[in-house]
Structures are given as C-alpha cells and as structure tokens.
C-alpha atoms as a PDB file:
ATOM      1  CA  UNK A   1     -30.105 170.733  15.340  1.00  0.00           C
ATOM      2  CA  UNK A   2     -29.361 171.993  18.952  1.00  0.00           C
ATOM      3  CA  UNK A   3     -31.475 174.672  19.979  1.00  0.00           C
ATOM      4  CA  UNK A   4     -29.680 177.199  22.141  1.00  0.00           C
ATOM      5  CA  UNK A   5     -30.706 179.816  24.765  1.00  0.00           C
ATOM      6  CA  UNK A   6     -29.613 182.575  21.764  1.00  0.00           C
ATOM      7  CA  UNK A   7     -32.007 181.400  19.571  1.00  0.00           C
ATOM      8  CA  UNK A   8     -34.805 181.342  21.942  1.00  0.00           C
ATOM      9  CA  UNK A   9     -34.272 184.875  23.068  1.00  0.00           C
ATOM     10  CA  UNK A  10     -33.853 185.782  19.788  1.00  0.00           C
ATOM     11  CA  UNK A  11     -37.035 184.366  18.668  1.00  0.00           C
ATOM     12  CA  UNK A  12     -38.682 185.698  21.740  1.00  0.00           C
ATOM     13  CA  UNK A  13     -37.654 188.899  21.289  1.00  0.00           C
ATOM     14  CA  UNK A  14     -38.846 188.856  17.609  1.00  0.00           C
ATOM     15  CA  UNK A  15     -42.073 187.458  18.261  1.00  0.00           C
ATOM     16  CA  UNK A  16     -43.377 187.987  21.931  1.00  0.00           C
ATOM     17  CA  UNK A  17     -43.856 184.801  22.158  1.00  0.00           C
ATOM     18  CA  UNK A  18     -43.103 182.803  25.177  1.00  0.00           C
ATOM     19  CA  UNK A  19     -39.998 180.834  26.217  1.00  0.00           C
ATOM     20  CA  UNK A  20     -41.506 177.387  26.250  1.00  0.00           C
ATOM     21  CA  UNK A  21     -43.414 178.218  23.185  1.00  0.00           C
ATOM     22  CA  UNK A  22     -40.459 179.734  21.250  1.00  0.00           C
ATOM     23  CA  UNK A  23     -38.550 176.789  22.048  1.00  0.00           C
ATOM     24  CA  UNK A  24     -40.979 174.334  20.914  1.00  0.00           C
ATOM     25  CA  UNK A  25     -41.388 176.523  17.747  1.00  0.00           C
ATOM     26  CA  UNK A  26     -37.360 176.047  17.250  1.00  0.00           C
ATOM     27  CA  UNK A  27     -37.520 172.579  17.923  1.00  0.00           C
ATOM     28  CA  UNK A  28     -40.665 171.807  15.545  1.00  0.00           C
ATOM     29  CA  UNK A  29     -38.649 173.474  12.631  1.00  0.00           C
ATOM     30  CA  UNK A  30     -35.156 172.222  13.194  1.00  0.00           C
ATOM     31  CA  UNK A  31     -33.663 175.343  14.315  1.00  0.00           C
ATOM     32  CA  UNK A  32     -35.427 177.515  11.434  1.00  0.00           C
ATOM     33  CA  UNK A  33     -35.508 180.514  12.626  1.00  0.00           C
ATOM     34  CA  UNK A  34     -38.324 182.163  10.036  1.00  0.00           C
ATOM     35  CA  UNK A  35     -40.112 178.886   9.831  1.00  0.00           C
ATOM     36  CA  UNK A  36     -40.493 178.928  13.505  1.00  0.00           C
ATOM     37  CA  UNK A  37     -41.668 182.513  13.596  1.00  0.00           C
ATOM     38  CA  UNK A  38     -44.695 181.326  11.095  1.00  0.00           C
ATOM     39  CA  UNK A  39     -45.309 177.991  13.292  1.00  0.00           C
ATOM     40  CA  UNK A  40     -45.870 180.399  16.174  1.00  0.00           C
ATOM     41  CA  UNK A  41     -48.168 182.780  14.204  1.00  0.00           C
ATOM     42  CA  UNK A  42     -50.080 179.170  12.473  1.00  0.00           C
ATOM     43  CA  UNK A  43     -50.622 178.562  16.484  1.00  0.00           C
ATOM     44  CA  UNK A  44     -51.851 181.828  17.429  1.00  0.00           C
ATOM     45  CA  UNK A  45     -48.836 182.480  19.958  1.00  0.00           C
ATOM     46  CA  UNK A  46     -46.740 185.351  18.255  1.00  0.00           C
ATOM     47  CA  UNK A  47     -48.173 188.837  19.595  1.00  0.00           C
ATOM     48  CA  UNK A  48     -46.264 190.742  16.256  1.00  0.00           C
ATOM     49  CA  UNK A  49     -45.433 190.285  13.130  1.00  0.00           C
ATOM     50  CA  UNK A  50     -42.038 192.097  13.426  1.00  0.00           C
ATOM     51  CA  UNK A  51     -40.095 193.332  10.582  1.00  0.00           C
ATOM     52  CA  UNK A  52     -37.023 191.099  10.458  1.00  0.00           C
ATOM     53  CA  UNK A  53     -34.154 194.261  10.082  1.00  0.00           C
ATOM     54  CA  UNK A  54     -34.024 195.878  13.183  1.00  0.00           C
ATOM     55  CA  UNK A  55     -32.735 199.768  13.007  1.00  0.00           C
ATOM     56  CA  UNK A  56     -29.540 199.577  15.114  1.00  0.00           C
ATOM     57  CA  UNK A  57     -26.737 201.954  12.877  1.00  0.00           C
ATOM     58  CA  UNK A  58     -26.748 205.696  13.101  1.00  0.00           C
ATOM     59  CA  UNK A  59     -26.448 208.163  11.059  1.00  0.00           C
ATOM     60  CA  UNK A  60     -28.427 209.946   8.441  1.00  0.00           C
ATOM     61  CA  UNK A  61     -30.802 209.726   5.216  1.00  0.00           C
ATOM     62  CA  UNK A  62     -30.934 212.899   2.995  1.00  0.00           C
ATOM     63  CA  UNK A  63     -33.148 213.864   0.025  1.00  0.00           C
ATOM     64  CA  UNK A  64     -32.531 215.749  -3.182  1.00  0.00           C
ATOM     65  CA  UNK A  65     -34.863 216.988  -5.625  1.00  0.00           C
ATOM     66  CA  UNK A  66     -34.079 217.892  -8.984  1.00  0.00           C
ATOM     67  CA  UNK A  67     -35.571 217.922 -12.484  1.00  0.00           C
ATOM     68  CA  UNK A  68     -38.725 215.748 -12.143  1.00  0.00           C
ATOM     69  CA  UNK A  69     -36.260 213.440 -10.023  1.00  0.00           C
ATOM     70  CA  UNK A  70     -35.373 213.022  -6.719  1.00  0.00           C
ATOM     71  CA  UNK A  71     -32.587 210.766  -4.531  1.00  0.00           C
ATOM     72  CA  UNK A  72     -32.416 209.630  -0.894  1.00  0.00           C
ATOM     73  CA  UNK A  73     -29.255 208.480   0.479  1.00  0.00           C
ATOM     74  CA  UNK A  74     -28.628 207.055   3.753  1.00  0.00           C
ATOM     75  CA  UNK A  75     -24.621 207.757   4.973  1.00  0.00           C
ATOM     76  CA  UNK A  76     -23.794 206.166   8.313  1.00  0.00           C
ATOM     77  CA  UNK A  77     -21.950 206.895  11.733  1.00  0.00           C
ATOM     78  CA  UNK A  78     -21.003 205.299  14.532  1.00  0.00           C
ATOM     79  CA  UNK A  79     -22.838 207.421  16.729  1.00  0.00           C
ATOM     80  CA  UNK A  80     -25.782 209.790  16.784  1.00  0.00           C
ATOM     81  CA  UNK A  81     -23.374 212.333  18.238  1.00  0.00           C
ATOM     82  CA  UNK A  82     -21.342 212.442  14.812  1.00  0.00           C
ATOM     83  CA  UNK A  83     -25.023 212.741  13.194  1.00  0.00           C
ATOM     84  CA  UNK A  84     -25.533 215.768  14.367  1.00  0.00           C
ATOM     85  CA  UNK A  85     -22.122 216.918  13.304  1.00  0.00           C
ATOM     86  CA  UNK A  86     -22.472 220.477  11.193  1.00  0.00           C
ATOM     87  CA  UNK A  87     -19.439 218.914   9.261  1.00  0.00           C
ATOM     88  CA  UNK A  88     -20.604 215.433   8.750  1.00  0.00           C
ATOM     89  CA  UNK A  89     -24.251 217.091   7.721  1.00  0.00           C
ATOM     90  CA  UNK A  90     -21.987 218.949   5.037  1.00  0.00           C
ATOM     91  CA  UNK A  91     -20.387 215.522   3.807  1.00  0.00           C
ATOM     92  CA  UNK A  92     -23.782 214.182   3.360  1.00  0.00           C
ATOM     93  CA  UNK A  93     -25.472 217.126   1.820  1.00  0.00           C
ATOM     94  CA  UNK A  94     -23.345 217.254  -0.572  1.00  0.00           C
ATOM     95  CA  UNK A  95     -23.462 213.650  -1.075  1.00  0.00           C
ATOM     96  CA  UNK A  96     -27.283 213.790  -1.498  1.00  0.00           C
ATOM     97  CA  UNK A  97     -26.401 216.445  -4.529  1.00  0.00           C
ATOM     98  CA  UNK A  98     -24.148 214.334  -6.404  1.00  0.00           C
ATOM     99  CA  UNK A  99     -26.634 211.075  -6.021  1.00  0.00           C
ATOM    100  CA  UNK A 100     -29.169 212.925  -8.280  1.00  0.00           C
ATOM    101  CA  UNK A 101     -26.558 212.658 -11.196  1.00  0.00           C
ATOM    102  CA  UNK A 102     -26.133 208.627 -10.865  1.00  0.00           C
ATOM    103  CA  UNK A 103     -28.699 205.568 -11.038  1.00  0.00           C
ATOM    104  CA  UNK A 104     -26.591 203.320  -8.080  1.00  0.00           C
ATOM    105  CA  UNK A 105     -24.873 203.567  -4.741  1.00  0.00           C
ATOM    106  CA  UNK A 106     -21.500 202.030  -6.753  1.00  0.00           C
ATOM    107  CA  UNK A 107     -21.881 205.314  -9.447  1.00  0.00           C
ATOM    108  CA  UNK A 108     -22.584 207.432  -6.346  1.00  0.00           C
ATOM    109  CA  UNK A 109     -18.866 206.134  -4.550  1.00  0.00           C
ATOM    110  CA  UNK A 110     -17.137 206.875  -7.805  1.00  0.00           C
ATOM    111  CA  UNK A 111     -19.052 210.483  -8.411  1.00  0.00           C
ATOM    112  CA  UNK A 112     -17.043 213.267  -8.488  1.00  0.00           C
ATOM    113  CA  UNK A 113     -17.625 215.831  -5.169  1.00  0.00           C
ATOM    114  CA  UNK A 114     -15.246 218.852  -5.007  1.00  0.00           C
ATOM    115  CA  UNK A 115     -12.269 217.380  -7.004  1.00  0.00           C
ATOM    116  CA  UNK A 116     -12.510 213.905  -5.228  1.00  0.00           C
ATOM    117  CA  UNK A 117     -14.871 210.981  -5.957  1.00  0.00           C
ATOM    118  CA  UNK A 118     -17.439 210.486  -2.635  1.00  0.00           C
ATOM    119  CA  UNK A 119     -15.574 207.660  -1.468  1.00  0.00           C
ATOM    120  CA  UNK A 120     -12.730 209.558  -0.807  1.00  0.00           C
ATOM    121  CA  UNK A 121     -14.524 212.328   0.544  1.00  0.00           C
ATOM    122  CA  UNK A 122     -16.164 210.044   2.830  1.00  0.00           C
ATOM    123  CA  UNK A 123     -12.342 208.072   4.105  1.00  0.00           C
ATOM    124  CA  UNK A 124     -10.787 211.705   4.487  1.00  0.00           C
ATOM    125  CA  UNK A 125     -13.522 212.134   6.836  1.00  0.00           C
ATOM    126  CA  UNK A 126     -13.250 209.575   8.578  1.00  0.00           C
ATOM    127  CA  UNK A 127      -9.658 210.241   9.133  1.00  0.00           C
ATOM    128  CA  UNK A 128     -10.453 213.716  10.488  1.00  0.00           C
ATOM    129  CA  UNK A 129     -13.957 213.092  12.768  1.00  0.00           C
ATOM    130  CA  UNK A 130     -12.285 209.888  13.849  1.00  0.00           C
ATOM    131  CA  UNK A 131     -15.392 207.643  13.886  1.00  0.00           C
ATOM    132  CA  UNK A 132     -15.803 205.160  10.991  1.00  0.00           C
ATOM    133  CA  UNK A 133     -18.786 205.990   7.771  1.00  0.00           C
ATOM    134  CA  UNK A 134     -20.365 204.366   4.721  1.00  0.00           C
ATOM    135  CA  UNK A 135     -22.307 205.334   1.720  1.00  0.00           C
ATOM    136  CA  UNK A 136     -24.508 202.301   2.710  1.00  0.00           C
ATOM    137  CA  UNK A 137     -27.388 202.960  -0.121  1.00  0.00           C
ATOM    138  CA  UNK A 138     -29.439 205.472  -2.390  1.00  0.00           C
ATOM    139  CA  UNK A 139     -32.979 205.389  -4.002  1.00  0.00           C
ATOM    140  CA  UNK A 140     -34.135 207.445  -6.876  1.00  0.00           C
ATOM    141  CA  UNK A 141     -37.686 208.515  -8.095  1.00  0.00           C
ATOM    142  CA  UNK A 142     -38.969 209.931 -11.505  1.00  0.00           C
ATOM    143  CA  UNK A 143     -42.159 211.410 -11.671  1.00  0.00           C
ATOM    144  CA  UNK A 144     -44.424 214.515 -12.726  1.00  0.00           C
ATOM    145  CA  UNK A 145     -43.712 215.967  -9.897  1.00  0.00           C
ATOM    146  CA  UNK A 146     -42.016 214.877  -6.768  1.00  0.00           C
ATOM    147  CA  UNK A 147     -42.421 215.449  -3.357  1.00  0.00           C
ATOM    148  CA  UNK A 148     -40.066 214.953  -0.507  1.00  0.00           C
ATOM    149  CA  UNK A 149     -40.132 214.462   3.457  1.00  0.00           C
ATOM    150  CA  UNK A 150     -37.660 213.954   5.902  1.00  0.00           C
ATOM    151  CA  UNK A 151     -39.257 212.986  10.034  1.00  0.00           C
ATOM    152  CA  UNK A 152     -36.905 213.644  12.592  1.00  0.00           C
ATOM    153  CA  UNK A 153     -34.934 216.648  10.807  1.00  0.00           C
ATOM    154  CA  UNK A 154     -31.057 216.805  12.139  1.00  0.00           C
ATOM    155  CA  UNK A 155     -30.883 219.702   9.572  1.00  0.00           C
ATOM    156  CA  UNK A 156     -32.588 220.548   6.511  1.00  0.00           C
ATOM    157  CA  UNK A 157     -33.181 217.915   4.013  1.00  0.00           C
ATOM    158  CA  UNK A 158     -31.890 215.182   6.239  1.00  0.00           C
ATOM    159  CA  UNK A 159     -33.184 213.495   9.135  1.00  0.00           C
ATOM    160  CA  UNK A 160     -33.859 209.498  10.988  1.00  0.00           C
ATOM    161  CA  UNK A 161     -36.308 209.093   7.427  1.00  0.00           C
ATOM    162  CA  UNK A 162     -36.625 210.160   4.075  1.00  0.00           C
ATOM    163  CA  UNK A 163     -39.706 210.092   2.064  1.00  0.00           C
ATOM    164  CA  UNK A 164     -39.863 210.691  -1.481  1.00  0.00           C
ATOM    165  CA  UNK A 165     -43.363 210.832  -3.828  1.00  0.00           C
ATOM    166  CA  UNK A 166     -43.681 210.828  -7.305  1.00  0.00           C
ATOM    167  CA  UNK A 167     -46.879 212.367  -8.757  1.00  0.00           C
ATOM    168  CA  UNK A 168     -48.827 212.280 -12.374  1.00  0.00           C
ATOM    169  CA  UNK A 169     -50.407 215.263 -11.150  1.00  0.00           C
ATOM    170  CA  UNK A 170     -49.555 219.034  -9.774  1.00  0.00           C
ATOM    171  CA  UNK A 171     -50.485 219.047  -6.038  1.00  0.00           C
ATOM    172  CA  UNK A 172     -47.375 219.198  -3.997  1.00  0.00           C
ATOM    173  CA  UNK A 173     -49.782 219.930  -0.435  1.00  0.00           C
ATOM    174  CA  UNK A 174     -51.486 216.426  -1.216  1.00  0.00           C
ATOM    175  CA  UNK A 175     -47.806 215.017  -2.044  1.00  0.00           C
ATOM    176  CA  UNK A 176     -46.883 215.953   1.280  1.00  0.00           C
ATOM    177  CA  UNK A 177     -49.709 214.512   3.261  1.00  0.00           C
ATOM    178  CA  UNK A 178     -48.852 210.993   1.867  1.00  0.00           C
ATOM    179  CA  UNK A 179     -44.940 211.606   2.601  1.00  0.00           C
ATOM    180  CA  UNK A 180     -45.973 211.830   5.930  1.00  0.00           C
ATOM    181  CA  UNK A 181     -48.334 208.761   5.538  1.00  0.00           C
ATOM    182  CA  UNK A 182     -45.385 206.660   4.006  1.00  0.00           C
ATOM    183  CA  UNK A 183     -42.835 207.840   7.034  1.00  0.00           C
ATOM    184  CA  UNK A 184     -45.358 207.221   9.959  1.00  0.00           C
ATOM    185  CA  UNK A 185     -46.528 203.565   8.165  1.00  0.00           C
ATOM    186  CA  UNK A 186     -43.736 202.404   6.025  1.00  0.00           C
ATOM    187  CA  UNK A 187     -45.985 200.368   3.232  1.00  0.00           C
ATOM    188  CA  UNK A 188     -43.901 197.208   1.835  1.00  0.00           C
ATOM    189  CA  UNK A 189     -45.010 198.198  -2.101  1.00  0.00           C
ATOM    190  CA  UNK A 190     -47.229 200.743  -4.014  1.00  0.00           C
ATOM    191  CA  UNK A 191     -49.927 198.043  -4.782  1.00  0.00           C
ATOM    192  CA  UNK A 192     -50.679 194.392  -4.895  1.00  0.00           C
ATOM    193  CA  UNK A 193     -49.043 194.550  -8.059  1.00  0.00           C
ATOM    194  CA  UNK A 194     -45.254 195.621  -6.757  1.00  0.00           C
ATOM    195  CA  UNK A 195     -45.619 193.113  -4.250  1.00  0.00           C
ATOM    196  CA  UNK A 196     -43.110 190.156  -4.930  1.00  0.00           C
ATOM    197  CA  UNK A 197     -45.613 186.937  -5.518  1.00  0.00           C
ATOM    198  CA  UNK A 198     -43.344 184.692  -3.269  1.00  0.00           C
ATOM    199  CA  UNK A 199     -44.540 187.110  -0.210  1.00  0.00           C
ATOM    200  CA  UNK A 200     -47.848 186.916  -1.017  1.00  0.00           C
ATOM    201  CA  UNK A 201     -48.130 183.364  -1.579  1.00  0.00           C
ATOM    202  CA  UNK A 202     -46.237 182.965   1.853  1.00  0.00           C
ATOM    203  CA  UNK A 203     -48.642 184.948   3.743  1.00  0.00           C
ATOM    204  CA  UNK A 204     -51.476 183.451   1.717  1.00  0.00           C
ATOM    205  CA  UNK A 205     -50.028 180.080   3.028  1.00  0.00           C
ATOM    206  CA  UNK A 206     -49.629 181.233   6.519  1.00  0.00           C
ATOM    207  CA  UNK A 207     -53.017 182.508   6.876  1.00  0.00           C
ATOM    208  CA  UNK A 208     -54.730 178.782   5.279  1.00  0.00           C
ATOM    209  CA  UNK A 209     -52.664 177.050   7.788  1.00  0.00           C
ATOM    210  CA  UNK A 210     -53.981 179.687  11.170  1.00  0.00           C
ATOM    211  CA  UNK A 211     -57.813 178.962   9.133  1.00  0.00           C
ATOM    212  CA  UNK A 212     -57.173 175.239   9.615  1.00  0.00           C
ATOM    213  CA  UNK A 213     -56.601 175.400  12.833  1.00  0.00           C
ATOM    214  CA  UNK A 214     -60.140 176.445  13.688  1.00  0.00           C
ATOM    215  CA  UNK A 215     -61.240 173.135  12.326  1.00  0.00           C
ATOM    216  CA  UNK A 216     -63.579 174.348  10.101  1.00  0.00           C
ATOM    217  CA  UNK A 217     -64.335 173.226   6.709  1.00  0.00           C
ATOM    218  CA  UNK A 218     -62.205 174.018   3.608  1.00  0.00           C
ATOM    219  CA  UNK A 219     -65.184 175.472   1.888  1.00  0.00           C
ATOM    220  CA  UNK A 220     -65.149 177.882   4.860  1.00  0.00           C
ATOM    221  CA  UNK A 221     -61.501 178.127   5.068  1.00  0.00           C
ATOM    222  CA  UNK A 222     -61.564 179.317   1.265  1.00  0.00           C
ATOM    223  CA  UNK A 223     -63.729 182.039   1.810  1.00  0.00           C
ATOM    224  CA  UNK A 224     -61.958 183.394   5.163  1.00  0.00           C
ATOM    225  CA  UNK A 225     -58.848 183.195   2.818  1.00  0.00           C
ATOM    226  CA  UNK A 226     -60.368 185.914   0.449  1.00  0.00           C
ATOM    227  CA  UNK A 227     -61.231 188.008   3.103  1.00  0.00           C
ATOM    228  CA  UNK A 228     -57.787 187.760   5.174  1.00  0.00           C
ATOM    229  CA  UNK A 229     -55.905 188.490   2.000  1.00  0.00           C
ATOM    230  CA  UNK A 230     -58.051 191.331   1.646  1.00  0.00           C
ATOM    231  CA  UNK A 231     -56.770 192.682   5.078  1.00  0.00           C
ATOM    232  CA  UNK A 232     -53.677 191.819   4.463  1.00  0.00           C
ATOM    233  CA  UNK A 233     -53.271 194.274   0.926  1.00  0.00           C
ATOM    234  CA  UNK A 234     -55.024 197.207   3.057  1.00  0.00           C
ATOM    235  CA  UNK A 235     -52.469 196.892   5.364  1.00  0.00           C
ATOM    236  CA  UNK A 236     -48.943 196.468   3.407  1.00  0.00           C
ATOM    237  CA  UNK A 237     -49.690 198.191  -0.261  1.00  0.00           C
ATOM    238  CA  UNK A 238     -50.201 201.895   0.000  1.00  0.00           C
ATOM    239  CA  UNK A 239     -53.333 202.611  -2.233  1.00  0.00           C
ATOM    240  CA  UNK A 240     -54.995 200.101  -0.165  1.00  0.00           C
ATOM    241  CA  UNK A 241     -54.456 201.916   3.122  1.00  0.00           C
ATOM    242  CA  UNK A 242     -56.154 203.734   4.912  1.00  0.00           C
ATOM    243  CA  UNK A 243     -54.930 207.310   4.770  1.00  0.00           C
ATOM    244  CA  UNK A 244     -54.332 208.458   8.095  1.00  0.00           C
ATOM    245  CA  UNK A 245     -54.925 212.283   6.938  1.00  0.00           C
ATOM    246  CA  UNK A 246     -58.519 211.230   6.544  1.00  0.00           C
ATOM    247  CA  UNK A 247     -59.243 207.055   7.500  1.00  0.00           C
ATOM    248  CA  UNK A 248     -62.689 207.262   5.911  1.00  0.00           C
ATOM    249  CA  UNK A 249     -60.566 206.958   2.418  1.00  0.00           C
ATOM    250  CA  UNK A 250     -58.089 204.997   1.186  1.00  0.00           C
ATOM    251  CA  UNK A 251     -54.901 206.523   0.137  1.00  0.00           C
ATOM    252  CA  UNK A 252     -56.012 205.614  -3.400  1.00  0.00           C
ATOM    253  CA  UNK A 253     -59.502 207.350  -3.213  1.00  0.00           C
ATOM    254  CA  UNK A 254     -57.686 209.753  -1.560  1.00  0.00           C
ATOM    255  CA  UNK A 255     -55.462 210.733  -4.831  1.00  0.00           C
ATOM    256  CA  UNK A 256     -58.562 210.975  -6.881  1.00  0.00           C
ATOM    257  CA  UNK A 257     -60.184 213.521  -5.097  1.00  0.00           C
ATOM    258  CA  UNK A 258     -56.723 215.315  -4.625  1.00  0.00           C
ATOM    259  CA  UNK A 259     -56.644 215.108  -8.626  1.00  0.00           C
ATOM    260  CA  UNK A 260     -53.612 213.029  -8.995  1.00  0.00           C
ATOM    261  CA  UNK A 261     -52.069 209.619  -9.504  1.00  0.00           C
ATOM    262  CA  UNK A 262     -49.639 208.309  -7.320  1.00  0.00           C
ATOM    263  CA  UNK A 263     -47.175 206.679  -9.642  1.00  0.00           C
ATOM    264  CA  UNK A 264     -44.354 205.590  -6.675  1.00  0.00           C
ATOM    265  CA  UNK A 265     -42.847 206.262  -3.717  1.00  0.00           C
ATOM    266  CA  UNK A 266     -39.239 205.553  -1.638  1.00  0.00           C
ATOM    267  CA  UNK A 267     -39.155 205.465   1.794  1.00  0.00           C
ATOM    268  CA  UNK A 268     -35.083 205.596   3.836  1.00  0.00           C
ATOM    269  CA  UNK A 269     -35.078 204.806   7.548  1.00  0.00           C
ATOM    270  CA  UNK A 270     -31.504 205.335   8.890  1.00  0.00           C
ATOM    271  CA  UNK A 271     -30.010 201.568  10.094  1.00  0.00           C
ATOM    272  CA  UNK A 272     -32.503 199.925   8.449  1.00  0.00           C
ATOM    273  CA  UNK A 273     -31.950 196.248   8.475  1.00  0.00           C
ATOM    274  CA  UNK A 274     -28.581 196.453   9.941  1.00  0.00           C
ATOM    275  CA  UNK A 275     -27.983 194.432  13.033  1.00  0.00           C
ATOM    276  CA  UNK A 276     -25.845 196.055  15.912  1.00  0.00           C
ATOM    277  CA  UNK A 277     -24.338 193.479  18.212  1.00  0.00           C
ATOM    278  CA  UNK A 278     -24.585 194.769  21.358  1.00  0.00           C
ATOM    279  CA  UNK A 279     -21.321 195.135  23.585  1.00  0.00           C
ATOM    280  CA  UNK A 280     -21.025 194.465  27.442  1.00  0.00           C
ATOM    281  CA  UNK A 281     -18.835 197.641  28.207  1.00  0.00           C
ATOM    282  CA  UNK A 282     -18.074 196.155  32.020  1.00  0.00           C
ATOM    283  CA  UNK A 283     -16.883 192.263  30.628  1.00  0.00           C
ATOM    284  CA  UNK A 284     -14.871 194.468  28.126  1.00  0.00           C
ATOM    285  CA  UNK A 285     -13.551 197.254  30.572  1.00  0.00           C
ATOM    286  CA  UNK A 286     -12.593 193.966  32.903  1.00  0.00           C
ATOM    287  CA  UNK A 287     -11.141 191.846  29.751  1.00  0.00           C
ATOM    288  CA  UNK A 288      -8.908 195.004  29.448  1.00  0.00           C
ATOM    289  CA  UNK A 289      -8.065 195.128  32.760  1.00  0.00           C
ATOM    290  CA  UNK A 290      -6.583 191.375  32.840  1.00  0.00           C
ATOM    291  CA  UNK A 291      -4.528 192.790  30.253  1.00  0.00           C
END
C-alpha cells in the first residue's frame, strides 16, 4: 500500500512521533493506521497514547435527573456561537426532559416535546437559527441515588461535559467529588470488569511486545507484565484511580470511607469522536472567485 504525506501527518499528529519514524511505522504495517500507532509505542517512539475521536463538533451535553434516574444528551451545532444561543439552550433543555422518559436516542427523536416529536422540534429549528443540529446521542443511569455534573456550564444543566453518578448509598457531596473526578479524567469503564476483554488483551499484548524489546528473559518479561497491567487498570477503570480529591486513596477506598458504593457512572463530552475536516477559507474564498 502507498503511504502518503496524509497519513504520516496524521499519524504524527496522533502520536508525536516523528516523520521518519511515523513513516516507517506506516510502511512496517501496510498502511495500518492503528497497527502502526502500536509498532511505534512496541518501539518506544510514540510520546501519547491519544484517544482516537478527536472533539471537533460543537454544541452542547445536558443532564436530567429524575426518579432514581438520570439522562445526558449531547445536541449539536455548527458553531459555539449557536451554543450559547438562549433559544437553542431552550431546544435542548427541553430535550434533556423528554430523554428521561425513553431508553435510546431513536425513542428520544420520536418523543413527544410540546405537540411535536424532538425531531421536528429540532428541523423547525434549524429552519429558524439557520445553522444545521442533531440529536447525536443520550446515556441513562439508574441508581440509589444519582448525582450529576456539568464542566464548562453554557447555562444550567448543560455545558462542554456531562457527568452523571449513580450511588448505593445517600451522600450526594461525595457523589459530586467523583463527578468532578470522572469530567477532569474521563475513565474508559467502572472496573476491570466493564472493560471489554479484546482491549485488555490488546494492551496486554502491546505491553509483552515493549517488555521484549528490553531483551530480557520471558520469566522476567512475565512478571513486568503483572505489574504493567497493574498500572494500566489504575489508570483507565475508575475504582482503581487515584482520586484526585485526595491521591493517597483510590476512588474505590475512597467510597468506603464516604459510606457508599459506586454502582456506575456516564460521562458526555460535546464532539466526542466526531472528526471535523478542516476547511482552507482563502483556497475556498479564491475557488469562488474563479467562479
């Protein structure tokens, strides 16, 4: 496969690693773009781990509580500008209401909101702001008790992130604290156990083949594996963290002295995962003037 200068930025700009080294990566792996970003950690040479959906779409997420339940929703804009639009902030308020009486985004488009179903809410809207939307996707908690955050507030209930907490346990000011915890380090799963095995097993993989490397023998390499894995739980499952109200504990420990369980959590970051190709407004402005 031909490796292009695209997919060397790319790669670059998803790694840190260097050009010659990001091609060579490329070239190794026949254009594989996530095989080459685990050759270049195996070698040492990526500087980050980066999450692979970039937050590029604008917008916002909102949270509702209701009933020992709670929803976040994520609606998006074109532009920041509409985001902080008192009547698009309405739209998705109200949204956020009628999400707590559905299980899926699909149930949420066809919910009723003020006589019309929140698609159609969402297209008049976009007839009369003039910028193009989407209900792009919802998440809903159960729980004892649940406890909700939003970082970045546009307005209240809504904001860049939503958090959401669910509790066996009464102690909303604890519930908080780990909202806050979940927004500023965005855990992958609750514990080891949420994790998908396939991600484990790849990272398990990844880290034998970076212990090779060092030449040492498997013996060795076996035990370094136990204690990289180990790492690698206290950094991606939330119980295992450490809480950053108090790093002496884990979040975990944490709940136990705070005399509840933590039984789940969601966690909305507006354009996550989404992929904005970026326009070059002079080529365009002078592709317009050609006519």
């Amino acid at each position: 496969m031909a490796i292009t200068a695209a997919m060397v930025k790319e790669l670059r700009d998803s790694t840190g690693a260097g050009m010659m080294d990001a091609k060579k990566a490329l070239t190794e792996n026949d254009g594989d773009m996530q095989a080459a970003v685990d050759w270049l950690r195996t070698k040492g040479l990526a500087k980050a781990a980066k999450k692979s959906g970039r937050t590029a779409a604008e917008g916002l997420v909102a949270v509702a509580v209701g009933q020992g339940a709670a929803v976040a929703v994520e609606v998006n804009s074109e532009t920041d500008f509409v985001a902080k639009n008192a009547e698009f902030q309405g739209m998705v308020e109200g949204i956020a209401q009628a999400a707590l009486a559905v299980d899926d985004v699909d149930a949420l488009k066809a919910a009723d909101m003020g006589g019309k179903t929140v698609e159609a809410t969402v297209t008049d809207k976009i007839a009369t702001i003039g910028e193009n939307m989407s209900v792009r996707r919802m998440a809903k908690i159960a729980g004892g008790s649940v406890v909700s955050y939003v970082h970045n507030a546009a307005a209240p209930g809504m904001g860049k992130i939503g958090v959401l907490v669910a509790l066996s346990g009464d102690n909303d000011a604890f519930g908080k604290q780990v909202a806050m915890h979940v927004a500023a380090v965005n855990p992958a799963s609750l514990s080891e156990a949420d994790l998908d095995p396939a991600v484990v097993e790849k990272e398990r993989q990844v880290q034998i083949d970076i212990a090779r490397e060092s030449g040492k023998p498997e013996a060795v390499i076996e035990k370094m594996i136990v204690g990289r894995m180990k790492k690698y739980m206290s950094e991606v499952t939330l119980l295992n963290q450490s809480f950053v109200v108090n790093p002496d504990l884990t979040v975990a420990k944490a709940a136990e002295e705070a005399g509840v369980e933590i039984t789940g959590f969601v966690r909305l970051e507006v354009g996550e995962g989404i992929e904005v190709v970026k326009e070059d407004f002079a080529a365009e402005v002078a592709k317009a003037a050609q006519g």
